[in-house]
N, C-alpha and C. Protein backbone atom coordinates (compact mmCIF):
# COMPACT_ATOMS: atom_id res chain seq x y z
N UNK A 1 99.56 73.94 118.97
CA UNK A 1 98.65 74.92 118.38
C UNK A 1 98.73 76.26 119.10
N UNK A 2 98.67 76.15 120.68
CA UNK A 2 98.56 77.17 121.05
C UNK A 2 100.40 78.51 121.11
N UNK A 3 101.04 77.55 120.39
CA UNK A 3 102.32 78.38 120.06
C UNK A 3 102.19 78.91 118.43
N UNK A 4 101.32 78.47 117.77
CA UNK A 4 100.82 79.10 116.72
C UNK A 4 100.41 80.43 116.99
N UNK A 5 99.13 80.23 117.62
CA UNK A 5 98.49 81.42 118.17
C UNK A 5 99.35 82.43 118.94
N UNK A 6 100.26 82.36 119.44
CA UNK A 6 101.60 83.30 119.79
C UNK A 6 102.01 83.70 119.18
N UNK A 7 102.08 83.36 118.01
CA UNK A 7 103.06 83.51 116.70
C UNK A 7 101.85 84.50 115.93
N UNK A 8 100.97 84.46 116.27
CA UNK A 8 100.18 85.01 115.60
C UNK A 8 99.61 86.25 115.98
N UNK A 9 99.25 86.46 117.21
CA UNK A 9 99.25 87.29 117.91
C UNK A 9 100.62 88.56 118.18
N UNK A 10 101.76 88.26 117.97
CA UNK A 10 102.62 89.18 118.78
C UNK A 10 103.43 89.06 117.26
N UNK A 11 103.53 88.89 116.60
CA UNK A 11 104.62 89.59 115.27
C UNK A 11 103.40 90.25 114.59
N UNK A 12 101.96 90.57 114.38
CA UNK A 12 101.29 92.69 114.73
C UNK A 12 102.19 93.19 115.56
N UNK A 13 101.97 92.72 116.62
CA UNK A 13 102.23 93.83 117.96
C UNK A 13 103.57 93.95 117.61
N UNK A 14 104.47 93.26 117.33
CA UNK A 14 106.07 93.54 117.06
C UNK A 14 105.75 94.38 115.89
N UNK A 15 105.40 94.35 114.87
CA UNK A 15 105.92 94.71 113.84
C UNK A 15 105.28 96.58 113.67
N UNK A 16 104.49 96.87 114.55
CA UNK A 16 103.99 98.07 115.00
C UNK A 16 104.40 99.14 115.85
N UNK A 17 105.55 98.08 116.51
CA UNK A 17 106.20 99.23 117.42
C UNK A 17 107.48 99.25 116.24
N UNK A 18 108.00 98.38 115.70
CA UNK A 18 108.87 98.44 113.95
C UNK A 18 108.09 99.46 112.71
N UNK A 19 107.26 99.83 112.92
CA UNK A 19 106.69 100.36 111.53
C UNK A 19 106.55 101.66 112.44
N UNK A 20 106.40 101.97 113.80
CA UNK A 20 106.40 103.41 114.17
C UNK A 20 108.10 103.84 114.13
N UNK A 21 108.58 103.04 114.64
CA UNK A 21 110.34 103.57 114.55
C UNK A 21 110.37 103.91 112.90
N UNK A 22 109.91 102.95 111.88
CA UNK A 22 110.70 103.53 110.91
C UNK A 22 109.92 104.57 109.95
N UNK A 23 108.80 104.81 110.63
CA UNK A 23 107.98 106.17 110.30
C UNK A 23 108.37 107.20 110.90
N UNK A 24 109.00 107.46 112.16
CA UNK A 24 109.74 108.20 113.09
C UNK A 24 110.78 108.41 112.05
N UNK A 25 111.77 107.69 111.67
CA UNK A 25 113.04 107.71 110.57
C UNK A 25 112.80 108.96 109.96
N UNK A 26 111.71 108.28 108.92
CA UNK A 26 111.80 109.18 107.58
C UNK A 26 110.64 110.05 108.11
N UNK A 27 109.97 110.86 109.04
CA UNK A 27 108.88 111.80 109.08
C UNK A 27 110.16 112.80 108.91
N UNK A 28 109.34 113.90 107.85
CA UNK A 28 110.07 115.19 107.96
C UNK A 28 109.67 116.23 108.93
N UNK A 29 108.27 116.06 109.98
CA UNK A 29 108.16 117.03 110.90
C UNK A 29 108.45 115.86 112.31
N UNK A 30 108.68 116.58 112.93
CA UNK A 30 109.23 115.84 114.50
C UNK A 30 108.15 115.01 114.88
N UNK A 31 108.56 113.69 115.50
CA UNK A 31 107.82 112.82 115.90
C UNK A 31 107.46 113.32 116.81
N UNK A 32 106.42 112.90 117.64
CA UNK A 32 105.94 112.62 118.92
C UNK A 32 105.90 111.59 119.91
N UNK A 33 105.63 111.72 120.64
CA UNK A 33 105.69 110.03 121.67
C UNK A 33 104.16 109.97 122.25
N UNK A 34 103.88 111.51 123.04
CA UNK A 34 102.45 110.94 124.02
C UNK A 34 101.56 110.72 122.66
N UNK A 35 100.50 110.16 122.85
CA UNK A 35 99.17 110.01 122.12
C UNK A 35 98.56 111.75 122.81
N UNK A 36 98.23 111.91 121.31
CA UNK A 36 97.74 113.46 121.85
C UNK A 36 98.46 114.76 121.54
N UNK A 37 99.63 114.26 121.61
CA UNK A 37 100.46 115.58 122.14
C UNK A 37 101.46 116.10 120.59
N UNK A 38 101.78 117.04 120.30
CA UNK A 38 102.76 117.49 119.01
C UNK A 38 104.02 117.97 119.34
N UNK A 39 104.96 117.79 118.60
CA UNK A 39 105.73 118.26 118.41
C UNK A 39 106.47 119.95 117.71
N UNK A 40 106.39 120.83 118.20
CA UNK A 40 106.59 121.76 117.14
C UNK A 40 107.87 121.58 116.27
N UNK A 41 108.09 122.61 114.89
CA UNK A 41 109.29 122.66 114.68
C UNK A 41 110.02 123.08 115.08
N UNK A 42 109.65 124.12 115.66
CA UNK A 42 110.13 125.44 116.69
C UNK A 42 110.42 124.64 117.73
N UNK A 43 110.79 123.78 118.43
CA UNK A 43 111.11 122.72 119.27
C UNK A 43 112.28 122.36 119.41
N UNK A 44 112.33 121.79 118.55
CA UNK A 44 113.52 121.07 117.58
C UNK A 44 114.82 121.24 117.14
N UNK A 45 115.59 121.52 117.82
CA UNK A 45 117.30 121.98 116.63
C UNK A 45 117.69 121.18 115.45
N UNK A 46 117.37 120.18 115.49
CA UNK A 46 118.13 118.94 114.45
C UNK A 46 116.74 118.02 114.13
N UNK A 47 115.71 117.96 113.46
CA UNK A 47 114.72 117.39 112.95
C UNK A 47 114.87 116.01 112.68
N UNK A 48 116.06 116.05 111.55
CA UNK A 48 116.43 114.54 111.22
C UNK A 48 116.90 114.21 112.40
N UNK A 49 117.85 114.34 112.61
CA UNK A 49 118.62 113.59 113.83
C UNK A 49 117.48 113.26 114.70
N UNK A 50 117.08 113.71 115.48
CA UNK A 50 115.96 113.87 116.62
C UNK A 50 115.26 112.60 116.26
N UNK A 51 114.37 112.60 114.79
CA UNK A 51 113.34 111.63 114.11
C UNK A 51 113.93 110.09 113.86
N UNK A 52 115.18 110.25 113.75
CA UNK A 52 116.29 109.16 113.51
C UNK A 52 116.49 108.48 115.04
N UNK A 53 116.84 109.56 116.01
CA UNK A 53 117.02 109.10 117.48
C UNK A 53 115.59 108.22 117.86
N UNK A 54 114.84 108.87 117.52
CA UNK A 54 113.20 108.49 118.00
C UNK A 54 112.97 107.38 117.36
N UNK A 55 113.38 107.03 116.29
CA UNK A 55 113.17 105.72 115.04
C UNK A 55 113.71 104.68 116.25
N UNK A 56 115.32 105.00 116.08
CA UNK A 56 115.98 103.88 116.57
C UNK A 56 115.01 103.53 118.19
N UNK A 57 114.83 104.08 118.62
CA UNK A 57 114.25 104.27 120.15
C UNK A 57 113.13 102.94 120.21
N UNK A 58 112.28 103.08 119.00
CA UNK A 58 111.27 102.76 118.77
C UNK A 58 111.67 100.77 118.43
N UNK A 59 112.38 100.97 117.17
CA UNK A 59 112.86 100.12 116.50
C UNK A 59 113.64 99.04 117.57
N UNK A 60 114.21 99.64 118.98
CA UNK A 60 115.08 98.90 119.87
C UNK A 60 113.79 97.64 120.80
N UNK A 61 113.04 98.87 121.20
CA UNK A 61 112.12 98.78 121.75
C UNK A 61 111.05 97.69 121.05
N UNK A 62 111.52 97.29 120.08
CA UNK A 62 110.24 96.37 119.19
C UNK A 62 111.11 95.11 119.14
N UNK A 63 112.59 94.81 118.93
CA UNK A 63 113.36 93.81 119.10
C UNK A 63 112.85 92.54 120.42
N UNK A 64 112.73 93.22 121.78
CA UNK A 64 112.53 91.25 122.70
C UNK A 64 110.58 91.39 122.35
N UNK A 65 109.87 92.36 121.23
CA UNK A 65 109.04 91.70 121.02
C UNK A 65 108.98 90.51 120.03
N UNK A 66 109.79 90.81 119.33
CA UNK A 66 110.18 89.99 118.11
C UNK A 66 111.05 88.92 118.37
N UNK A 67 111.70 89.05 119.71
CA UNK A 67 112.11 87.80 120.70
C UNK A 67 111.24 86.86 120.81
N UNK A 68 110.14 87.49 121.73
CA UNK A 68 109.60 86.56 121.80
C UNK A 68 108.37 86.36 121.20
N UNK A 69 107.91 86.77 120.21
CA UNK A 69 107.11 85.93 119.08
C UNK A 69 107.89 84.60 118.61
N UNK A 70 109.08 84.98 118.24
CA UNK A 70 109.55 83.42 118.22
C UNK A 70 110.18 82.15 118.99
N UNK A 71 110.54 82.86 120.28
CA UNK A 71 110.62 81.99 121.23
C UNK A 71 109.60 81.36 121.77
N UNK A 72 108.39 81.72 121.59
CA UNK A 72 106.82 81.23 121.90
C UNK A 72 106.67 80.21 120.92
N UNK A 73 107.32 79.86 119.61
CA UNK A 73 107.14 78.55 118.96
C UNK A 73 107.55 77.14 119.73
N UNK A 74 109.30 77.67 120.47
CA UNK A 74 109.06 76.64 121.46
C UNK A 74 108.75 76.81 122.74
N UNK A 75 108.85 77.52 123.91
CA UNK A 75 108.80 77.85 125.04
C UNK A 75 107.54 78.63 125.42
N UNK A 76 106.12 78.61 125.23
CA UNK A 76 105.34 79.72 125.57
C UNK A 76 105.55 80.55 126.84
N UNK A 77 105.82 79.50 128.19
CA UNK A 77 106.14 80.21 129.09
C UNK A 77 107.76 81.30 129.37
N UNK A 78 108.39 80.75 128.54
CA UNK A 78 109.23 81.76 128.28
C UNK A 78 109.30 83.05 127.60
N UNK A 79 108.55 83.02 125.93
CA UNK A 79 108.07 84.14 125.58
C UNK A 79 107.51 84.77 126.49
N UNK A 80 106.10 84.56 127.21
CA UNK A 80 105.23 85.39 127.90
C UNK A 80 106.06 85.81 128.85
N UNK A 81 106.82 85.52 129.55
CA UNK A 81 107.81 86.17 131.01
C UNK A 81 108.87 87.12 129.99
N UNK A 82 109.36 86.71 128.96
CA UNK A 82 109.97 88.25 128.24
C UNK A 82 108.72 88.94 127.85
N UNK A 83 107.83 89.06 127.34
CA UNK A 83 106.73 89.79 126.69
C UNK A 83 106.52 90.69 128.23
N UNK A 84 106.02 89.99 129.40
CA UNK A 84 105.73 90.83 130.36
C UNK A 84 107.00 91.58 130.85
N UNK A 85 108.16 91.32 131.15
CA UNK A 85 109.33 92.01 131.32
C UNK A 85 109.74 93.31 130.92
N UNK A 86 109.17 93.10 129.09
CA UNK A 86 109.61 93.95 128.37
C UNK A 86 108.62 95.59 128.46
N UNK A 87 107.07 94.73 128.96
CA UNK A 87 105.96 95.83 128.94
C UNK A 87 106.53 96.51 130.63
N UNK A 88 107.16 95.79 131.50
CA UNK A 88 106.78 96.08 133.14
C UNK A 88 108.20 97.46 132.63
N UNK A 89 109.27 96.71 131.97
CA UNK A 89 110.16 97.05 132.12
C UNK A 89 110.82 98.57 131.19
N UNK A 90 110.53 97.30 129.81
CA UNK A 90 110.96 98.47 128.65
C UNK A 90 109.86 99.72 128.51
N UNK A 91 108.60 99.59 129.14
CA UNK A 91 108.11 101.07 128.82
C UNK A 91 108.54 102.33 129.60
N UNK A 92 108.67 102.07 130.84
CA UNK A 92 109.49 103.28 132.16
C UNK A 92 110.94 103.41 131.18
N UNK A 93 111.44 102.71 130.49
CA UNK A 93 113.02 103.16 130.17
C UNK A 93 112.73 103.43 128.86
N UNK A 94 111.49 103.11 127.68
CA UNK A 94 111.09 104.14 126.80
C UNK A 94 111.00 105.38 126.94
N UNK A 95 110.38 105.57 128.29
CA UNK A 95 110.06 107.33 128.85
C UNK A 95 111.39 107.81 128.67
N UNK A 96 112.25 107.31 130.02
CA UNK A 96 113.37 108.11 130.17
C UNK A 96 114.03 108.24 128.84
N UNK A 97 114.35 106.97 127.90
CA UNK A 97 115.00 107.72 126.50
C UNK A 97 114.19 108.48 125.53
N UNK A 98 113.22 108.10 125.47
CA UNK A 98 112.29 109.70 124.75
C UNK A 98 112.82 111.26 125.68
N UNK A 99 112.98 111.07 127.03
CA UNK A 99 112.88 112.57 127.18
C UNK A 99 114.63 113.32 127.45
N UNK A 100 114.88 111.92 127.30
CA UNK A 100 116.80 112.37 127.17
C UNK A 100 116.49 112.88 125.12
N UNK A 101 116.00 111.79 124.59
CA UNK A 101 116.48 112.84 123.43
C UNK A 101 115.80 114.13 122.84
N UNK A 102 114.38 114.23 123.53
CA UNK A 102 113.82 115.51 123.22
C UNK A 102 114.76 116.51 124.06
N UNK A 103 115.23 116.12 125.24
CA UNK A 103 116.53 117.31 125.67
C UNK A 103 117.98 117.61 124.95
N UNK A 104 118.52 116.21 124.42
CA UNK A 104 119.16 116.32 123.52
C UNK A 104 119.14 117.41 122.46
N UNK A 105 117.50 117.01 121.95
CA UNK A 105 117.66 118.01 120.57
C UNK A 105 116.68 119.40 120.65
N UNK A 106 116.46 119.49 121.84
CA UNK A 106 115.99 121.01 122.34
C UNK A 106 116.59 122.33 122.01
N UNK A 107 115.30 123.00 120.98
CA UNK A 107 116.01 124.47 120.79
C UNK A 107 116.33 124.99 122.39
């Protein structure tokens, strides 16, 4: 049961950091990353590209959640040690590729 409740819990949380990448995709004004903060256009050299970079970013970043939602059907203690890995780990290397591609696509 309680690998139900895993299953239940973390494919939201997966599918949210998946539905911001592919809102990032198709936004026609530049994404953002902080909570809070905007993007100008005046920013920006390449809009799509940039929004596309930021999608995929997002979209990568939502994959060992979607790991382990289903590895938690059999292994709970294995999901949860990727789930924490991915938060200790993949958010410091979210930063750094958010601010490589806002330099990337810097007027």
């Amino acid at each position: 049961m309680e690998n139900v409740v895993w299953l239940i819990i973390m494919v939201p949380c997966s599918a949210v950091f998946t539905i911001i990448g592919i809102y990032a995709c198709h936004r026609k004004k530049p994404m953002w990353f902080w909570s809070g903060s905007t993007v100008e256009e005046t920013e920006i050299a390449d809009i799509p590209a940039y929004n596309r970079a930021n999608g995929r970013m997002w979209i990568l970043y939502s994959l060992p959640f979607w790991l382990s939602s289903f590895i938690g059907l059999w292994d709970g203690a294995a999901a949860l040690i990727l789930f924490v890995v991915n938060c200790v780990i993949g958010l410091p290397v979210l930063v750094v590729v958010y601010k490589r591609i806002y330099a990337k696509y810097k007027r």
